[in-house]
N, C-alpha and C. Protein backbone atom coordinates (compact mmCIF):
# COMPACT_ATOMS: atom_id res chain seq x y z
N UNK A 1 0.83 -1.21 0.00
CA UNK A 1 0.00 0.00 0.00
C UNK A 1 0.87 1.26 0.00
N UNK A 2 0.20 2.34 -0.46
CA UNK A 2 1.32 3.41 -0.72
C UNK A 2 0.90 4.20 0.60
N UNK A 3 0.15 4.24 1.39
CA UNK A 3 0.52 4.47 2.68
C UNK A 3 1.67 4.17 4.13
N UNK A 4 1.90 2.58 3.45
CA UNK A 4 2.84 2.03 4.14
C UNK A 4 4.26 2.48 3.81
N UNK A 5 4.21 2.50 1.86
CA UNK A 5 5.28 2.97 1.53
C UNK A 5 5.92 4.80 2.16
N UNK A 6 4.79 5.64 2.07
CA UNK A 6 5.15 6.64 2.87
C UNK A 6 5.74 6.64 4.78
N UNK A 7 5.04 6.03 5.09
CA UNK A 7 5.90 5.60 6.67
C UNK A 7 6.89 4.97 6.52
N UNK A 8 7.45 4.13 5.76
CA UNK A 8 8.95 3.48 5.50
C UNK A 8 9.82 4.58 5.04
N UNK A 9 9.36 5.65 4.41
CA UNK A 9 10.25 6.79 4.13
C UNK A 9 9.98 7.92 4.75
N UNK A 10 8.88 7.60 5.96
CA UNK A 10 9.69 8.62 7.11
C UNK A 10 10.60 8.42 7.47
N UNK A 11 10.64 7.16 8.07
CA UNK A 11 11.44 6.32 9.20
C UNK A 11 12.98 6.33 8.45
N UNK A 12 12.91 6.25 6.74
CA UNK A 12 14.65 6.30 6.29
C UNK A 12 14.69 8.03 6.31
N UNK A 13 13.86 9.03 6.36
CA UNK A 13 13.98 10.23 6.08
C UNK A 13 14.88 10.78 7.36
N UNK A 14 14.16 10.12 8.56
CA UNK A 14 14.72 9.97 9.99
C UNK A 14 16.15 9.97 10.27
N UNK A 15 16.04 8.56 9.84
CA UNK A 15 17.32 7.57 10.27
C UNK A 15 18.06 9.15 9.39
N UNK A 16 18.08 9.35 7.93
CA UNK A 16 19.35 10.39 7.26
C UNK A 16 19.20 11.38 7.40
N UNK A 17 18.93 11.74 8.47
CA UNK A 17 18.52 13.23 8.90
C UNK A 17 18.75 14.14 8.55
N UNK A 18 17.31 13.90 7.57
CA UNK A 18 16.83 14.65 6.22
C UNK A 18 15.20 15.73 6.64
N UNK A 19 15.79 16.77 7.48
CA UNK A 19 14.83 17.44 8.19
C UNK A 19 13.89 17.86 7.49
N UNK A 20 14.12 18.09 5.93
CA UNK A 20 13.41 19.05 5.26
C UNK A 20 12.66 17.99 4.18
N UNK A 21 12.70 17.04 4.16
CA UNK A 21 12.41 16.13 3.37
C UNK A 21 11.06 15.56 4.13
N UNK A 22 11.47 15.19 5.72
CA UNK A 22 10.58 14.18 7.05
C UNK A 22 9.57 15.50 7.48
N UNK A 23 9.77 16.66 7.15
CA UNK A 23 8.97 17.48 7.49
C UNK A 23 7.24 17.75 6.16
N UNK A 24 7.63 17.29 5.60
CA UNK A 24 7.09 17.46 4.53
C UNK A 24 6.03 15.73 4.40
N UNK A 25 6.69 14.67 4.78
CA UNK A 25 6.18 13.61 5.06
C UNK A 25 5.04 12.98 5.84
N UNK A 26 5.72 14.47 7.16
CA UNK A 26 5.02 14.05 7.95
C UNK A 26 3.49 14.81 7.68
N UNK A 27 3.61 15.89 7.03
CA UNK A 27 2.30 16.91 6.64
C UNK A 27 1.33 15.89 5.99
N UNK A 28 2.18 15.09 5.05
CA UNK A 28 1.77 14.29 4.28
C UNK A 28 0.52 13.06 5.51
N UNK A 29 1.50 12.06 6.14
CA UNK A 29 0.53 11.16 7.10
C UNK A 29 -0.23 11.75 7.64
N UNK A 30 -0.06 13.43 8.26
CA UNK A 30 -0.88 13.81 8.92
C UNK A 30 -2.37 14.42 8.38
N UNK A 31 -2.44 14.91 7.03
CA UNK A 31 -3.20 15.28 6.22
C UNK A 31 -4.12 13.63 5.99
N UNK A 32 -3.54 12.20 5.53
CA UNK A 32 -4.01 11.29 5.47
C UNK A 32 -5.20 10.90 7.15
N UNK A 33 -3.95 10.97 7.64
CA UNK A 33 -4.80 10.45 8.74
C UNK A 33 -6.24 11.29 9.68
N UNK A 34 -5.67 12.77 9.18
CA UNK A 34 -6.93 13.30 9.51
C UNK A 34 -8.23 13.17 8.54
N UNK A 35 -8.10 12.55 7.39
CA UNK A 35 -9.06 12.04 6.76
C UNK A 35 -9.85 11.03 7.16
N UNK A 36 -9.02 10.35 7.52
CA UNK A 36 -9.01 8.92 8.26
C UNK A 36 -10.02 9.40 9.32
N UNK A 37 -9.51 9.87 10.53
CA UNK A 37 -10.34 10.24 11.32
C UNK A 37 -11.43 11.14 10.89
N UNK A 38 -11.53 11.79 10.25
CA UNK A 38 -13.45 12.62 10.15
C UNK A 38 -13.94 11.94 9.69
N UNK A 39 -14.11 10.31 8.44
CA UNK A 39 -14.48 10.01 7.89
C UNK A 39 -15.13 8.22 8.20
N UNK A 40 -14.10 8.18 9.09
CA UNK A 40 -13.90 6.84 10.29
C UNK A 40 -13.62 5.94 8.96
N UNK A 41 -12.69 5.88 8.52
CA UNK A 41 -12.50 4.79 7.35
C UNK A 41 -10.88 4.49 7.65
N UNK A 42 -10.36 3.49 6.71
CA UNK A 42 -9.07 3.63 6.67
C UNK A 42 -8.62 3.36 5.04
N UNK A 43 -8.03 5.11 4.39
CA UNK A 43 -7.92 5.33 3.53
C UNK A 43 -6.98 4.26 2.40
N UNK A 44 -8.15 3.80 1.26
CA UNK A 44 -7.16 3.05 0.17
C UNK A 44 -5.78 3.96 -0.74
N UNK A 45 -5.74 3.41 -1.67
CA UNK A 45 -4.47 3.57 -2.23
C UNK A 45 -4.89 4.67 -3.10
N UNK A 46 -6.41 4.80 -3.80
CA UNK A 46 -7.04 5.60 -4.65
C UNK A 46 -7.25 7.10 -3.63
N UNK A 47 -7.78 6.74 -2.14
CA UNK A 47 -8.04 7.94 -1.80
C UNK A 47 -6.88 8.55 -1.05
N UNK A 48 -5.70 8.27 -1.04
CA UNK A 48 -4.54 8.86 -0.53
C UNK A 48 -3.82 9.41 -1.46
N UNK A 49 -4.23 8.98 -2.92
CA UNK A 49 -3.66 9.76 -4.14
C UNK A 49 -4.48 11.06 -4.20
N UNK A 50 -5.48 11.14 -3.93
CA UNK A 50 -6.65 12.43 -3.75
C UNK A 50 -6.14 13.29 -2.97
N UNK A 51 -5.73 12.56 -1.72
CA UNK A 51 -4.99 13.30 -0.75
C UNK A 51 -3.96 14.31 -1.56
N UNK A 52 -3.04 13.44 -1.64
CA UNK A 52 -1.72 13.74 -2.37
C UNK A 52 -2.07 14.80 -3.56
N UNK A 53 -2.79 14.44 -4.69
CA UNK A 53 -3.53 15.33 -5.35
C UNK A 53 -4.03 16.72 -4.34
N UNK A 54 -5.14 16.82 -3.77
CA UNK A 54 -4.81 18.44 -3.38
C UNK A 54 -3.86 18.96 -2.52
N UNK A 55 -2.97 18.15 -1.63
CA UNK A 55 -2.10 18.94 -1.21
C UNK A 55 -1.28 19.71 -2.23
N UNK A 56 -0.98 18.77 -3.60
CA UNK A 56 -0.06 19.41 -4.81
C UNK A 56 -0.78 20.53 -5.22
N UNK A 57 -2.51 20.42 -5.42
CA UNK A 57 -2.83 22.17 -5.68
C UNK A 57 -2.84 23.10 -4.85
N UNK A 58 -2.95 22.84 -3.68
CA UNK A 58 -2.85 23.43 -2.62
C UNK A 58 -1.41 24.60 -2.67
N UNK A 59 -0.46 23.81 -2.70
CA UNK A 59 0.98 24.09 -3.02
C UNK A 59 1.02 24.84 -4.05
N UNK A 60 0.52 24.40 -5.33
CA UNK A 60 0.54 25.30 -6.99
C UNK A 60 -0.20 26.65 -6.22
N UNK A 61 -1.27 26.97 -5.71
CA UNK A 61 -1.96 27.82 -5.41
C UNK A 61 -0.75 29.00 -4.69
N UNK A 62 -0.25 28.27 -3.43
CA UNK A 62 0.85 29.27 -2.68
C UNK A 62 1.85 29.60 -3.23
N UNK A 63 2.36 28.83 -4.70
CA UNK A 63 3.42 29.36 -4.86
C UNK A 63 2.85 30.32 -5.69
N UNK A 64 2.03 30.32 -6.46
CA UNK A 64 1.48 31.76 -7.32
C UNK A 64 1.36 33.22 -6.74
N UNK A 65 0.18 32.61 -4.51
CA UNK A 65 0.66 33.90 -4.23
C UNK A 65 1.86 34.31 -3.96
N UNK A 66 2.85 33.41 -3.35
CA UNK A 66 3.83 33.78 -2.65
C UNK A 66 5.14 34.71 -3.94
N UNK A 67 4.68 34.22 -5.10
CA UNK A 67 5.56 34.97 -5.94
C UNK A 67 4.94 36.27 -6.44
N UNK A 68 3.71 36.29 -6.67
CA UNK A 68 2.92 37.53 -6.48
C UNK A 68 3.27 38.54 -5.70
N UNK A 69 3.82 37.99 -5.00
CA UNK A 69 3.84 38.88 -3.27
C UNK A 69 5.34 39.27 -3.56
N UNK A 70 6.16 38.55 -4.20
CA UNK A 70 7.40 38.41 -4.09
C UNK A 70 8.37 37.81 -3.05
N UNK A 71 7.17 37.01 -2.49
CA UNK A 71 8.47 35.95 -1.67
C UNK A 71 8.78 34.43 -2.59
N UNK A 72 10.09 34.46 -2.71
CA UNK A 72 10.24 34.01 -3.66
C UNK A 72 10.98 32.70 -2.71
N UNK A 73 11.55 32.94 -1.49
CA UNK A 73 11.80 32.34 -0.40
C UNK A 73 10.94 31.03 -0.46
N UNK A 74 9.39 31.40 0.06
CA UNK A 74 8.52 30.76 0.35
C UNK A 74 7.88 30.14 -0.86
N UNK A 75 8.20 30.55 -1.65
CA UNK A 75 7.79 29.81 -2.97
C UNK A 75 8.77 28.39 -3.23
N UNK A 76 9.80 28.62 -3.00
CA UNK A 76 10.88 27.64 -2.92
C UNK A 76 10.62 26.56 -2.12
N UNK A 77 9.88 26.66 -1.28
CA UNK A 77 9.84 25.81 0.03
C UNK A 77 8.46 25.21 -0.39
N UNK A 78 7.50 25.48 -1.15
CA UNK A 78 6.32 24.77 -1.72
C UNK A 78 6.85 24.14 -2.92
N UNK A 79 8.06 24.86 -3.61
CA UNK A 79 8.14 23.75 -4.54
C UNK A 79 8.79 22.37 -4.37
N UNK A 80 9.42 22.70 -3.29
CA UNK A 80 10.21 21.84 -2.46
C UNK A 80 9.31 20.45 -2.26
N UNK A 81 8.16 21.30 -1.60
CA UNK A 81 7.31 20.30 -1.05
C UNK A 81 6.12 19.51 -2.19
N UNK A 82 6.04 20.06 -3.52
CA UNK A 82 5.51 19.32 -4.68
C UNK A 82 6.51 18.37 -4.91
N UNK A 83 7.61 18.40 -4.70
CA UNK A 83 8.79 17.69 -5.52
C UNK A 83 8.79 16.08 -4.80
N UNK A 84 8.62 16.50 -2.77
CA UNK A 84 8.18 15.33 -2.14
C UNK A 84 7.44 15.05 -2.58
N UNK A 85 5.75 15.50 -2.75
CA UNK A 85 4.67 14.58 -3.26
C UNK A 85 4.81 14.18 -4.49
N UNK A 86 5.28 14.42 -5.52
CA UNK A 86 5.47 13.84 -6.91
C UNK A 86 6.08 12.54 -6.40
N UNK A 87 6.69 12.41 -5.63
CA UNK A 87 7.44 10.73 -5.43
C UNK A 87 6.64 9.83 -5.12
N UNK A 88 5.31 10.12 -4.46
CA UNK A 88 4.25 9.41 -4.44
C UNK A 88 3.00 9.65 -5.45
N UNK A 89 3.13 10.04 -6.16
CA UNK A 89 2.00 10.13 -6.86
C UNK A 89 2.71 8.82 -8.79
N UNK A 90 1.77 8.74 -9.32
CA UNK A 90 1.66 8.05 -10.54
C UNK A 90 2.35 8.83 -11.57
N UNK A 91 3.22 8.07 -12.72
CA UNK A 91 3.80 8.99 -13.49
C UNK A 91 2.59 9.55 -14.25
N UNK A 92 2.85 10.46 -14.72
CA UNK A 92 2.09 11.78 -15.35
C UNK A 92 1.38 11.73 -16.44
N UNK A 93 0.24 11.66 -17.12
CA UNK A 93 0.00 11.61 -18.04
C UNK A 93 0.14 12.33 -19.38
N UNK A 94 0.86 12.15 -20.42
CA UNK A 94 1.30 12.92 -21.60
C UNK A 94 -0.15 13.57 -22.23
N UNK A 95 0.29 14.72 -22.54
CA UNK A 95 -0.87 15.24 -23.68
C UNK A 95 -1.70 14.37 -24.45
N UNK A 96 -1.08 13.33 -25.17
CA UNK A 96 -1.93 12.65 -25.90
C UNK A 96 -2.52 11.42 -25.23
N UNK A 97 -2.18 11.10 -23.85
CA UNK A 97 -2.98 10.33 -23.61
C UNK A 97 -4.01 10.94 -23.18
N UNK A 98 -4.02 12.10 -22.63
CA UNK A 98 -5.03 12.95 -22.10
C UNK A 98 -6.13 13.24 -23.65
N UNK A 99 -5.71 13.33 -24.54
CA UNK A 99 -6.60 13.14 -25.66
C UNK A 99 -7.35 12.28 -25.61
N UNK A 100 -6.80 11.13 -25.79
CA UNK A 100 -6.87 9.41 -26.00
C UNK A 100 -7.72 9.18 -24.78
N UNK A 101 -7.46 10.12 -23.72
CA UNK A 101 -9.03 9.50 -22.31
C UNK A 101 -10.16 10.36 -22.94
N UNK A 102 -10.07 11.77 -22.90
CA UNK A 102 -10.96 12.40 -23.14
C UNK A 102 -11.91 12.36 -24.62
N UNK A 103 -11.24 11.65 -25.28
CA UNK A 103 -12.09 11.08 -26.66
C UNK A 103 -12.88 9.53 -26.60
N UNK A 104 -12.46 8.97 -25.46
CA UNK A 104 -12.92 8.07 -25.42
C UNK A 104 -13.89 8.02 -24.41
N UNK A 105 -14.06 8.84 -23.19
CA UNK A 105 -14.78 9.37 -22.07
C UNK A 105 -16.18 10.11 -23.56
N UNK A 106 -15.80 10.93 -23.99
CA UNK A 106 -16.78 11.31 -24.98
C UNK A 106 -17.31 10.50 -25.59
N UNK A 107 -16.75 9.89 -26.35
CA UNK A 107 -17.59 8.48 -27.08
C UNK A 107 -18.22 7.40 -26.52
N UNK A 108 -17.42 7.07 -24.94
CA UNK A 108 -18.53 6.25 -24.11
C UNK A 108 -19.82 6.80 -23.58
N UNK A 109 -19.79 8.19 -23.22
CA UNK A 109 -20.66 8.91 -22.97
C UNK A 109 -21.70 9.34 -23.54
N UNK A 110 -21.17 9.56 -24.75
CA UNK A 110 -22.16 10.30 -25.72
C UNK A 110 -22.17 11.61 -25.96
N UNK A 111 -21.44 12.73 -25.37
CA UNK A 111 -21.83 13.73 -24.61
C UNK A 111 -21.48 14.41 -26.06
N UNK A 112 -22.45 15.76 -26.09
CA UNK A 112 -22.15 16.65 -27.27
C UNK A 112 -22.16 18.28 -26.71
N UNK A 113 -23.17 18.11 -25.40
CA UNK A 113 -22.70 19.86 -25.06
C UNK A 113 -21.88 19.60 -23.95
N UNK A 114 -21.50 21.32 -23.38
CA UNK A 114 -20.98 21.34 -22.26
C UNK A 114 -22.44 20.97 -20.86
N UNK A 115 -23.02 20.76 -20.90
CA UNK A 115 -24.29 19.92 -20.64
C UNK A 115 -23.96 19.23 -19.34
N UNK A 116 -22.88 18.10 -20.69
CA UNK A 116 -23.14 16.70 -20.08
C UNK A 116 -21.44 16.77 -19.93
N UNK A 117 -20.52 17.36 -19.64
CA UNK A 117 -19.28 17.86 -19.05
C UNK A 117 -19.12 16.45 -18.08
N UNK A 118 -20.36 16.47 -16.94
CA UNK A 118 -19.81 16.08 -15.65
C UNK A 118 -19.80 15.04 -16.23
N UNK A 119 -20.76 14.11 -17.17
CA UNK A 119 -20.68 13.00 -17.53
C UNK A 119 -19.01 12.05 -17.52
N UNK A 120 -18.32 13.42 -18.39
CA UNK A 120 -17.09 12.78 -18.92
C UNK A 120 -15.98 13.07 -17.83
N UNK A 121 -16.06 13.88 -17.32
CA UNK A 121 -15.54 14.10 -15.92
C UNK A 121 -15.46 13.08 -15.18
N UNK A 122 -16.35 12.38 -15.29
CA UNK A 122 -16.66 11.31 -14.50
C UNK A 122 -15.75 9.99 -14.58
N UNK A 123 -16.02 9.52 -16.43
CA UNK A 123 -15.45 8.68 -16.40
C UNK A 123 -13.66 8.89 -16.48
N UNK A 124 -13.13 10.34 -16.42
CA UNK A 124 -12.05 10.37 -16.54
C UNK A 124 -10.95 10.50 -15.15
N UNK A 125 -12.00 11.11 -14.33
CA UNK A 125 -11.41 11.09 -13.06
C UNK A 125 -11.20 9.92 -12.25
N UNK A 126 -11.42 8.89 -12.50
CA UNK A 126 -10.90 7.53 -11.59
C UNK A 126 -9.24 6.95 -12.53
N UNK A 127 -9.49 7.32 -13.83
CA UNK A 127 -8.31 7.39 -14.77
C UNK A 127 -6.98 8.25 -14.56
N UNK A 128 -7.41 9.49 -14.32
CA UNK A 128 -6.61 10.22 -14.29
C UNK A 128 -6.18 11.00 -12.97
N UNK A 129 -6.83 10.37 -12.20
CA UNK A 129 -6.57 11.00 -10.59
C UNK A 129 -5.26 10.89 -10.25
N UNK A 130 -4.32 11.88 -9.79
CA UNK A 130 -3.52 11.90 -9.49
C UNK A 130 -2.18 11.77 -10.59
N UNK A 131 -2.73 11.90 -12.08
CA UNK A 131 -1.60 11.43 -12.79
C UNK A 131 -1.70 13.10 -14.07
N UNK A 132 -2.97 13.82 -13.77
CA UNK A 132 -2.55 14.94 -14.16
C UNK A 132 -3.81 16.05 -13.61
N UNK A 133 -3.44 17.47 -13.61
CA UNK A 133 -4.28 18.46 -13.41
C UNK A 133 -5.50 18.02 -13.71
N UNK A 134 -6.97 17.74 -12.91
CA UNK A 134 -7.69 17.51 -13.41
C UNK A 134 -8.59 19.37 -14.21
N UNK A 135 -8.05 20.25 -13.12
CA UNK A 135 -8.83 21.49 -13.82
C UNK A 135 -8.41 21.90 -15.18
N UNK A 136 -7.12 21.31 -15.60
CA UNK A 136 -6.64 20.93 -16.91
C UNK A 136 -7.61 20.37 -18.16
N UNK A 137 -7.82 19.20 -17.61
CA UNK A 137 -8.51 18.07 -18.38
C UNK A 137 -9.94 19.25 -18.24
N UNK A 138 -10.25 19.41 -17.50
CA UNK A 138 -12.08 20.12 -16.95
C UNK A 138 -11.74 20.88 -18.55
N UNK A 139 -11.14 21.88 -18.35
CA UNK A 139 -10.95 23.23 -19.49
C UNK A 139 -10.74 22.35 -21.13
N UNK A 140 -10.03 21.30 -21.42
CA UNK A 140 -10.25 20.57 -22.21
C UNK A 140 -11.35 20.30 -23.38
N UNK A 141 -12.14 19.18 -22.14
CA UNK A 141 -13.02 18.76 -22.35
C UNK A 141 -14.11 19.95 -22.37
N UNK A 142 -13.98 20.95 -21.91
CA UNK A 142 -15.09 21.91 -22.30
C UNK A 142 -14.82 22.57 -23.76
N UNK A 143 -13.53 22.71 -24.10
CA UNK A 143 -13.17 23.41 -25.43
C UNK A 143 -13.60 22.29 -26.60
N UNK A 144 -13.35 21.38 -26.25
CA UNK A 144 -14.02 19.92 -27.01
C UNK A 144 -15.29 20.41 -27.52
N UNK A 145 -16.08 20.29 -26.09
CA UNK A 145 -17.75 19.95 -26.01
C UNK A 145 -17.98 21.42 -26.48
N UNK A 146 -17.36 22.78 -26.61
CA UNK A 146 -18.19 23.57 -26.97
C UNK A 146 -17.89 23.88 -28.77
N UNK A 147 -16.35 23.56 -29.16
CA UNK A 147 -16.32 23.56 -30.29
C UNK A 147 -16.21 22.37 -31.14
């Protein structure tokens, strides 16, 4: 489970006292596990990538303000911390496979306006969770469905 795999690389983050690395880890279990607890479940492999998924927008978000602002400091230190979560997340999906879902999400669907959007949303997000921007794919699939 890729939960387990994240606690095995606290514990080596530890042992190489790798402060800035185990700090970032731990945001990580702790973000999981408070899911865990409001939800009384114990999170699979799909919903810890979700996890992982918004902490990474979360992060894209601060570094936009923080360079806005001109701390460029603190921007560093979120990218820092995307760079940890990319090690757990799924390699990335290329442009054209992102075609190759979203044409085929359309054709299973049926969908012809922006209408029926969520339709394809639907079937693309268990696909593509965690392996690219889904507000990406969203803007997509709407330029699709409207032209």
């Amino acid at each position: 489970m890729l939960k387990t795999r994240i606690k095995e690389e606290m514990v080596a983050a530890m042992k190489a006292g790798d402060k800035r690395r185990l700090g970032v880890i731990r945001l990580l279990l702790a973000a999981i596990k408070q899911r865990e607890v409001d939800e009384r479940i114990e999170l699979d492999d799909t919903q810890v990538l979700t996890v992982l998924d918004k902490m990474v927008k979360q992060r894209r978000d601060s570094i936009a303000q923080y360079e806005k602002a001109g701390r460029t400091d603190l921007a560093e230190q979120e990218s820092f911390e995307i760079s940890v979560l990319h090690d757990y997340l799924p390699a990335a999906l290329s442009e054209e496979e992102i075609d190759t879902l979203i044409d085929q999400a359309i054709a299973s669907t049926g969908a012809s306006s922006v209408k029926e959007m969520g339709k394809v949303m639907g079937v693309i997000k268990p696909k593509a969770q965690g392996r690219a921007d889904m507000g990406k794919i969203g803007a997509m699939i709407k330029a699709r469905l409207t032209g």
